[in-house]
N, C-alpha and C. Protein backbone atom coordinates (compact mmCIF):
# COMPACT_ATOMS: atom_id res chain seq x y z
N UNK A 1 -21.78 -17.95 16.14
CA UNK A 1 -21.10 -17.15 17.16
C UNK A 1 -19.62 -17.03 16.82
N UNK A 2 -19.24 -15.97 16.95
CA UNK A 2 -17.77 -15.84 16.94
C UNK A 2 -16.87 -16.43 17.60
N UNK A 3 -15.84 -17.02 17.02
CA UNK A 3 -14.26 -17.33 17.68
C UNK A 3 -13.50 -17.08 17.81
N UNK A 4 -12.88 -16.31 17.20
CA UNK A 4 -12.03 -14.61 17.08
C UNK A 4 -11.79 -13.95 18.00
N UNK A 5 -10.61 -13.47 18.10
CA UNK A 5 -10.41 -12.50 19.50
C UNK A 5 -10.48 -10.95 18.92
N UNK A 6 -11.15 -10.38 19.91
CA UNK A 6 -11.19 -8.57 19.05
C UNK A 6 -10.18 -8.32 18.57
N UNK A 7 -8.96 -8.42 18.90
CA UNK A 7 -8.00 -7.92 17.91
C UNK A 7 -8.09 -8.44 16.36
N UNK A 8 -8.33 -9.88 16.29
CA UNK A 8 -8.66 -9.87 14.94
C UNK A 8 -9.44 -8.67 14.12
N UNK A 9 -10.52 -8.47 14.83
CA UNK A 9 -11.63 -7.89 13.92
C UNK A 9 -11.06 -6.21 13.70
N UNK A 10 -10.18 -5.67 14.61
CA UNK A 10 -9.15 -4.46 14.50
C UNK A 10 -7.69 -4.61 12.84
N UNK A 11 -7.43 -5.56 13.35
CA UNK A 11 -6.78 -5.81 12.55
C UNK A 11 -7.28 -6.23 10.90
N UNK A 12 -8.41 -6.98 10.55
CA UNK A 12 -8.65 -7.29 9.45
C UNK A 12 -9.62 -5.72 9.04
N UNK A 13 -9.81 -4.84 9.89
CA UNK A 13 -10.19 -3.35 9.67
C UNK A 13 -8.65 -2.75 9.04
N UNK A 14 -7.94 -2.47 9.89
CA UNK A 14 -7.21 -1.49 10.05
C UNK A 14 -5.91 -1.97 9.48
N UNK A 15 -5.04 -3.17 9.61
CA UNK A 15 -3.87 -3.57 8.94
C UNK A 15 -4.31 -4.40 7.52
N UNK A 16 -5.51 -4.91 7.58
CA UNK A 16 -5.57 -5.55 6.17
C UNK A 16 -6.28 -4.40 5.01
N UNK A 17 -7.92 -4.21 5.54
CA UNK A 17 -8.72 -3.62 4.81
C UNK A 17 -8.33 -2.00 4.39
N UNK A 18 -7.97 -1.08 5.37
CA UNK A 18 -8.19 -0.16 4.91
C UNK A 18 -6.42 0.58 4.47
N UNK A 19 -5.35 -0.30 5.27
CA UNK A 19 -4.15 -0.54 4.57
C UNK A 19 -4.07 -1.00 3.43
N UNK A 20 -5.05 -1.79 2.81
CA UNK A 20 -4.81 -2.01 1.45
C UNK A 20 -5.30 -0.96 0.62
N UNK A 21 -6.58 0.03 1.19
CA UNK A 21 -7.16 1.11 0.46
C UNK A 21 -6.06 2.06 0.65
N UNK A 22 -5.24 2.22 1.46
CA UNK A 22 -4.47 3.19 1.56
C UNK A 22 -2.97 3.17 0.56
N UNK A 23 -2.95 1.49 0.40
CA UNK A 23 -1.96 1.50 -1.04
C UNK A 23 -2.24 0.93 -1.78
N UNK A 24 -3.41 1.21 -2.13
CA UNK A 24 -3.90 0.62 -3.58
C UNK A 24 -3.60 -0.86 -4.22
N UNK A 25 -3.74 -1.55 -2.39
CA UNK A 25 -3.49 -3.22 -2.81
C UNK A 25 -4.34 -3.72 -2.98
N UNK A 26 -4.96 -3.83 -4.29
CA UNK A 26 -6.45 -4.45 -4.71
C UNK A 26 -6.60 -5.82 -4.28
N UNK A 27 -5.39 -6.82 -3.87
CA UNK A 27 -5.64 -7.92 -3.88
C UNK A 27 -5.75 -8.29 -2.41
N UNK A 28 -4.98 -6.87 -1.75
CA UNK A 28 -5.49 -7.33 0.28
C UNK A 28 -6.65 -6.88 0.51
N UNK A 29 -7.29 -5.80 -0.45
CA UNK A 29 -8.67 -5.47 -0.49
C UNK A 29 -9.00 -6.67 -0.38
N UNK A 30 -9.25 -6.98 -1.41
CA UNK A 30 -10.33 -8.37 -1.86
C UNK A 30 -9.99 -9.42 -1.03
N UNK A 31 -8.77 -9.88 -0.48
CA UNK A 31 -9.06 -11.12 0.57
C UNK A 31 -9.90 -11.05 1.23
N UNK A 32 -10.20 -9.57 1.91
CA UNK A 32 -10.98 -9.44 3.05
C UNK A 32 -12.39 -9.44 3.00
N UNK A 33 -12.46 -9.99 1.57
CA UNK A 33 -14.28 -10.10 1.37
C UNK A 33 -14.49 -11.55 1.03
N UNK A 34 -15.90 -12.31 1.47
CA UNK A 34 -16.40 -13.37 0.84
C UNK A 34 -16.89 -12.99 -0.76
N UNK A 35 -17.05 -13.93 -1.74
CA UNK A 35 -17.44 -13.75 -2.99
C UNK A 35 -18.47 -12.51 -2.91
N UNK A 36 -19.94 -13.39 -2.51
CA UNK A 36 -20.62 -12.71 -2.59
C UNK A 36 -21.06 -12.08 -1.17
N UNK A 37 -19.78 -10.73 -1.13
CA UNK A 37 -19.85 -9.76 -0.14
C UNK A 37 -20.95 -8.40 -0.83
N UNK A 38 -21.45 -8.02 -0.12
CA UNK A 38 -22.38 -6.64 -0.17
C UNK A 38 -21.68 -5.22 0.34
N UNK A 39 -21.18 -4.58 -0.44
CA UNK A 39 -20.59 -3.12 0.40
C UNK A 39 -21.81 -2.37 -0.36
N UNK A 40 -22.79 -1.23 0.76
CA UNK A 40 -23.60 -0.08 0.63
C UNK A 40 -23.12 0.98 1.61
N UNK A 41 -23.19 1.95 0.79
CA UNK A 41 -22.61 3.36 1.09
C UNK A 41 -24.36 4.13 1.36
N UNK A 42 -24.34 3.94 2.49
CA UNK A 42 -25.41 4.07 3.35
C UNK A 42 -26.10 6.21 2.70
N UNK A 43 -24.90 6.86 2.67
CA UNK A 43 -25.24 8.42 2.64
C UNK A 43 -25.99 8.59 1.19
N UNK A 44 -25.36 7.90 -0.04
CA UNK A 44 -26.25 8.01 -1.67
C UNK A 44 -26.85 6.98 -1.68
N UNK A 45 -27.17 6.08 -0.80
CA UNK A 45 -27.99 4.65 -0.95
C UNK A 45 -27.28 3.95 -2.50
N UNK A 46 -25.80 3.77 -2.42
CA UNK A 46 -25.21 2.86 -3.84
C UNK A 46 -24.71 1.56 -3.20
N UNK A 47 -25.16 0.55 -4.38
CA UNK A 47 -24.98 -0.78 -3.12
C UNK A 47 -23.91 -1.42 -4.77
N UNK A 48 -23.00 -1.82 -3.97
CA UNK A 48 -21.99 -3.03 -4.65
C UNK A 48 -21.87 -4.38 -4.57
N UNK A 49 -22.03 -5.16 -5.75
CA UNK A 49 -22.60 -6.41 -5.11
C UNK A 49 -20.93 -7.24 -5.41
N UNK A 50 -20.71 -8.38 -5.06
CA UNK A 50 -20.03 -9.49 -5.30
C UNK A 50 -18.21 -8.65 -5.08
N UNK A 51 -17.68 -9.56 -4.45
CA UNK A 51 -16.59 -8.98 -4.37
C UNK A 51 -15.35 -8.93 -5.76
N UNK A 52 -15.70 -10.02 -6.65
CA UNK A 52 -14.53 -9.75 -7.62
C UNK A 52 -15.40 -8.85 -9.20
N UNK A 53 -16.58 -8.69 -8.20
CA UNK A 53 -17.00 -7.51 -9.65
C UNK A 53 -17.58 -6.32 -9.25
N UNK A 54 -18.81 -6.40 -8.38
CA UNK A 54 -19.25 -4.68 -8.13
C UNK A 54 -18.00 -4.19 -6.96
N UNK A 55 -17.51 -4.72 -6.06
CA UNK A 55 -16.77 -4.31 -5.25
C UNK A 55 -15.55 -3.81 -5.82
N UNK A 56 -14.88 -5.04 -6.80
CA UNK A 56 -13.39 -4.33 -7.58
C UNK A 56 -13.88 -3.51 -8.44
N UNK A 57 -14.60 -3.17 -9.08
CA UNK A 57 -15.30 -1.96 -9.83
C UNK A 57 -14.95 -0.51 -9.07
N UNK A 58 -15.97 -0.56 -8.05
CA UNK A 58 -15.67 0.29 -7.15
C UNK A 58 -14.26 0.44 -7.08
N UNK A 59 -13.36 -0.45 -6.05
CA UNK A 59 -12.35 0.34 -5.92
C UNK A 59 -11.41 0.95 -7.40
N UNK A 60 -11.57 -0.50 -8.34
CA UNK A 60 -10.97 0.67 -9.37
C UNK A 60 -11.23 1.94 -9.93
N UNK A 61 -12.41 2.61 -9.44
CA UNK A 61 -12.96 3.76 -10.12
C UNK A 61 -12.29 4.80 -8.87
N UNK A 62 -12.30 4.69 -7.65
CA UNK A 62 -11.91 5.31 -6.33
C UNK A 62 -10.69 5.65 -6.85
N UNK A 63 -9.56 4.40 -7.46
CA UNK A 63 -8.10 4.51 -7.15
C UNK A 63 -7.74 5.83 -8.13
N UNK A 64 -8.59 5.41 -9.63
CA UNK A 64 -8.59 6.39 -10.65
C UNK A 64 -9.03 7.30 -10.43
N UNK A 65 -9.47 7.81 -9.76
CA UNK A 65 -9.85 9.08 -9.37
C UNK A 65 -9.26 9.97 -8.60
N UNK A 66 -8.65 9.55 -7.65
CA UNK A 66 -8.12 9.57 -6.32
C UNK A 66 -6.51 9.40 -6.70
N UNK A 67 -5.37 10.26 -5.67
CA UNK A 67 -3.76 10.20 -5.67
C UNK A 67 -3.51 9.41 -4.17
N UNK A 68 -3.07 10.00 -3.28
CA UNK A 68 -3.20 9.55 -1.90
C UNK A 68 -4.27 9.67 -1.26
N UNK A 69 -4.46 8.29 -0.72
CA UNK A 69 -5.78 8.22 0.09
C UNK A 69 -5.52 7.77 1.63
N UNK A 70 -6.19 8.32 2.66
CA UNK A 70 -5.18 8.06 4.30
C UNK A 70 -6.34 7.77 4.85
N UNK A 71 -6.68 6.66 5.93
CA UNK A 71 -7.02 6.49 7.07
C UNK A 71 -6.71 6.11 8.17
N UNK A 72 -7.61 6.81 9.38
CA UNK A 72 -6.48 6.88 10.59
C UNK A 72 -7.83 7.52 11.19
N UNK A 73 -6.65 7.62 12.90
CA UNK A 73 -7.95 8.10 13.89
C UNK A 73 -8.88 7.69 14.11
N UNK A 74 -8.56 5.85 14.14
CA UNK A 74 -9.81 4.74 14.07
C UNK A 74 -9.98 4.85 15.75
N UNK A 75 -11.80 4.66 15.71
CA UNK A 75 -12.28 4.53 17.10
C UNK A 75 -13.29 3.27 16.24
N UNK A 76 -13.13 2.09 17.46
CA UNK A 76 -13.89 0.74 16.82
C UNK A 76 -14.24 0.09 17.98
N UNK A 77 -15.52 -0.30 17.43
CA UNK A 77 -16.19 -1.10 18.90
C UNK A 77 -16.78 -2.44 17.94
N UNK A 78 -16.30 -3.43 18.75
CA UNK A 78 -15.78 -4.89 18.39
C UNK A 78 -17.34 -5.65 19.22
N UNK A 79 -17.81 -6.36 18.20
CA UNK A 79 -19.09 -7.94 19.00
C UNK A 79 -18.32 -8.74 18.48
N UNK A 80 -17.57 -9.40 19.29
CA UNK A 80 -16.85 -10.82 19.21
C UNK A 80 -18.19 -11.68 18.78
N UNK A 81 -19.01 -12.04 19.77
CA UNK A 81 -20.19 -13.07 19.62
C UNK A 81 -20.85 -12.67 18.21
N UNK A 82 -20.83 -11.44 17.48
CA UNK A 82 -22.43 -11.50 16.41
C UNK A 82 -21.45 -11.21 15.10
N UNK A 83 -19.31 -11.27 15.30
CA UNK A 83 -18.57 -11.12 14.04
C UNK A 83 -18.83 -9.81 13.68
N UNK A 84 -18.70 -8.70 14.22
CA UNK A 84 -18.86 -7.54 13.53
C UNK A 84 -17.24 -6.66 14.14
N UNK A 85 -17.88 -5.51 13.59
CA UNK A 85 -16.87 -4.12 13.88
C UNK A 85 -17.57 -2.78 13.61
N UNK A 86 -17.84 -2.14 14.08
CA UNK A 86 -18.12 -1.09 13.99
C UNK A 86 -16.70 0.66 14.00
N UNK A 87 -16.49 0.69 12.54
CA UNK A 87 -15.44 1.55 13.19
C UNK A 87 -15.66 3.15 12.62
N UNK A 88 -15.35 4.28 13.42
CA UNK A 88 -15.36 5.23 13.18
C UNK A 88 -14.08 5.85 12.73
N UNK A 89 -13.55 7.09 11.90
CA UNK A 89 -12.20 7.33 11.20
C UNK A 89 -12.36 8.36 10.61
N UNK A 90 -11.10 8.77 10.82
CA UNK A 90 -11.18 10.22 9.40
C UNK A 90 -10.09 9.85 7.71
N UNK A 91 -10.55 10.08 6.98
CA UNK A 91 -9.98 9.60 5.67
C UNK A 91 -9.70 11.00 5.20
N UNK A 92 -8.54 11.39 4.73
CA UNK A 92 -7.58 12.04 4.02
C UNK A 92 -8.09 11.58 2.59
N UNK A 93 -8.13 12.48 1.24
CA UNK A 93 -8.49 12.14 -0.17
C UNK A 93 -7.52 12.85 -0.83
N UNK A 94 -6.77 12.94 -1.60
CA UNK A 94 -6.29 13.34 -2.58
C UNK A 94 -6.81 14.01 -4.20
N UNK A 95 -7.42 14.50 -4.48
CA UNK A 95 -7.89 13.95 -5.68
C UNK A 95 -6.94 13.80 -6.80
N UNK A 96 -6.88 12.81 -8.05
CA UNK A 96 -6.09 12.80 -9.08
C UNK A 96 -5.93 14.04 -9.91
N UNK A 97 -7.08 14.63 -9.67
CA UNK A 97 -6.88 16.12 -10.52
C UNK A 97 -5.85 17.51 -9.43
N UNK A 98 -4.98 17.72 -9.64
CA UNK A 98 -4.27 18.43 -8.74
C UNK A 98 -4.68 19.57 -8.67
N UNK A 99 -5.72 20.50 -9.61
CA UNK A 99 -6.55 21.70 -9.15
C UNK A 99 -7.67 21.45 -8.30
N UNK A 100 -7.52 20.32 -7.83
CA UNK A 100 -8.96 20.01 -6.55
C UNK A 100 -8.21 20.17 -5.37
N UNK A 101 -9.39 20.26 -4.54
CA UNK A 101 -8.69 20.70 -3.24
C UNK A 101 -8.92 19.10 -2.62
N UNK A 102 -7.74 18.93 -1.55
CA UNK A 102 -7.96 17.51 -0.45
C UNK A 102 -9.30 17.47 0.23
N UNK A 103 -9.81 16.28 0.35
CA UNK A 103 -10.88 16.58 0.78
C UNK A 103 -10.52 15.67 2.03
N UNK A 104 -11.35 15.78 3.22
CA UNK A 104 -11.42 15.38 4.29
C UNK A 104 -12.49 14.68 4.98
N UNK A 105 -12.88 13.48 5.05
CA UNK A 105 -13.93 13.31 5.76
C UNK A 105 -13.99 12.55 7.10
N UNK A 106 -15.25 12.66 7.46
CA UNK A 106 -15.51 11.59 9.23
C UNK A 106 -16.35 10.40 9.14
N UNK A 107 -15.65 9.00 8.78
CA UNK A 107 -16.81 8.39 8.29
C UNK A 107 -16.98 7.19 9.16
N UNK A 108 -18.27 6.48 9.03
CA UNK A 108 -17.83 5.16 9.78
C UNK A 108 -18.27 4.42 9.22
N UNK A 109 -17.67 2.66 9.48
CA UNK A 109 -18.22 1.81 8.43
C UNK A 109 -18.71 0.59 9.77
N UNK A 110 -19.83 -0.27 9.24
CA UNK A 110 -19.97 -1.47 10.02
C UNK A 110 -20.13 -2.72 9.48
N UNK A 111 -18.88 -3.28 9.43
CA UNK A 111 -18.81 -4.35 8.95
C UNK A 111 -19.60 -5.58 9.69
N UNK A 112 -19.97 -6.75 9.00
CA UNK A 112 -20.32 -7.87 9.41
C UNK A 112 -19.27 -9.23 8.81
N UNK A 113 -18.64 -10.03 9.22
CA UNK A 113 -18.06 -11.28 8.98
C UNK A 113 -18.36 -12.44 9.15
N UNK A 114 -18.16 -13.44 8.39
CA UNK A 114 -18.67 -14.78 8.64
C UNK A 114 -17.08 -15.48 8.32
N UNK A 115 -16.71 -16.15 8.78
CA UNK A 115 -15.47 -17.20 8.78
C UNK A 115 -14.31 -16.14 8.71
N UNK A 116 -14.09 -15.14 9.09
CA UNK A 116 -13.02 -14.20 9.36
C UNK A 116 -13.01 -13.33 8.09
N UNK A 117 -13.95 -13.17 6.99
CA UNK A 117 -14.33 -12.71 6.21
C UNK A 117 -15.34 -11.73 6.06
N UNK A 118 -15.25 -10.17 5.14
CA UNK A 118 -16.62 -9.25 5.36
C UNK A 118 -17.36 -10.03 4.49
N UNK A 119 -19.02 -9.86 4.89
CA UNK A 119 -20.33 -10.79 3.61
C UNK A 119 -21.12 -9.18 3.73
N UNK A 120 -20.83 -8.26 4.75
CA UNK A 120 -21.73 -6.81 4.51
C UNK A 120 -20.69 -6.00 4.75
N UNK A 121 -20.74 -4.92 3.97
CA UNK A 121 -20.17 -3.84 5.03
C UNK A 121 -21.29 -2.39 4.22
N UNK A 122 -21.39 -1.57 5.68
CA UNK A 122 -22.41 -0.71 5.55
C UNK A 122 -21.02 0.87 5.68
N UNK A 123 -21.28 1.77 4.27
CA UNK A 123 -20.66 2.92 4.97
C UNK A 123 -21.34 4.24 4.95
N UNK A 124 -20.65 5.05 6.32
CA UNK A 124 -21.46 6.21 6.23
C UNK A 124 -20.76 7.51 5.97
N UNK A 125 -20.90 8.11 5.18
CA UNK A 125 -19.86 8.85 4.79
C UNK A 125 -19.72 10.80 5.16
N UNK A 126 -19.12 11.41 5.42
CA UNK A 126 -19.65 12.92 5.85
C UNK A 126 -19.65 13.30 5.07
N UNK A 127 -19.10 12.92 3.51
CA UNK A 127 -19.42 14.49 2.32
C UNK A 127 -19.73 13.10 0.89
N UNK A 128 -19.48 13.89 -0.58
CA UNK A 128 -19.52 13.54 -1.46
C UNK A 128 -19.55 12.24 -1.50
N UNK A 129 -20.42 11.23 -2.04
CA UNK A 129 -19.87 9.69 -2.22
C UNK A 129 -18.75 9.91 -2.93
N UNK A 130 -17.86 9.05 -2.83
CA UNK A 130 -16.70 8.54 -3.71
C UNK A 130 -16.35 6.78 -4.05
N UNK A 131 -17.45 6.60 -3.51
CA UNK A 131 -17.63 4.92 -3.85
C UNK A 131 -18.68 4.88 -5.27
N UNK A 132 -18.28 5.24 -6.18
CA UNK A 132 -19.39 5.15 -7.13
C UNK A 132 -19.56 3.81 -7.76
């Protein structure tokens, strides 16, 4: 059961996790996962295993790909008792190639935590994977 007050679980969303995706801080990324954390991108069924290898994989292929990346317009519904978050958002994309157009999506992710740490996170995405 959880011990955590909801703001934690807002905050290790929104000021740790996806603030670090938003400046390419690979290493506040990765605090926020146990070793062997699971991120699946629920829309292409691609699953990433372990946090200091399929997960940093991932983001290094995202960052290289990708110029500015934004999220915001978080709506999140918090289970203190079962360690989760459920949050909904729109993400701003950049792409690195400057003849692409920005892309925009509506996505939501649902994380699960164990000791103030993600061990799942599930995402759902509205267009193209970009978690390859």
């Amino acid at each position: 059961m959880g011990t955590r007050p909801y703001e934690y679980y807002v905050d290790i969303v929104t000021k740790r996790y996806f603030h670090g995706v938003d400046t390419k801080d690979m290493d506040l990324i990765l605090d926020c996962f146990h070793e062997d954390a699971v991120l699946r991108e629920m829309t292409s069924d691609t699953t990433h295993t372990g946090r200091d290898t399929g997960i940093k994989t991932m983001f290094e292929g995202l960052f290289a790909d990708n110029g500015r990346i934004w999220h915001g317009n978080f709506v999140h519904t918090v289970d203190v008792d079962e360690e989760a978050i459920c949050s909904q958002f729109t993400v701003e994309i950049e792409p690195a190639d400057k003849g692409m157009e920005e892309q925009v999506y509506q996505n939501c992710n649902r994380f699960y935590l164990q000791d103030g740490r993600f061990t799942r996170v599930f995402v759902y995405m509205s267009g193209s994977n970009l978690l390859r």
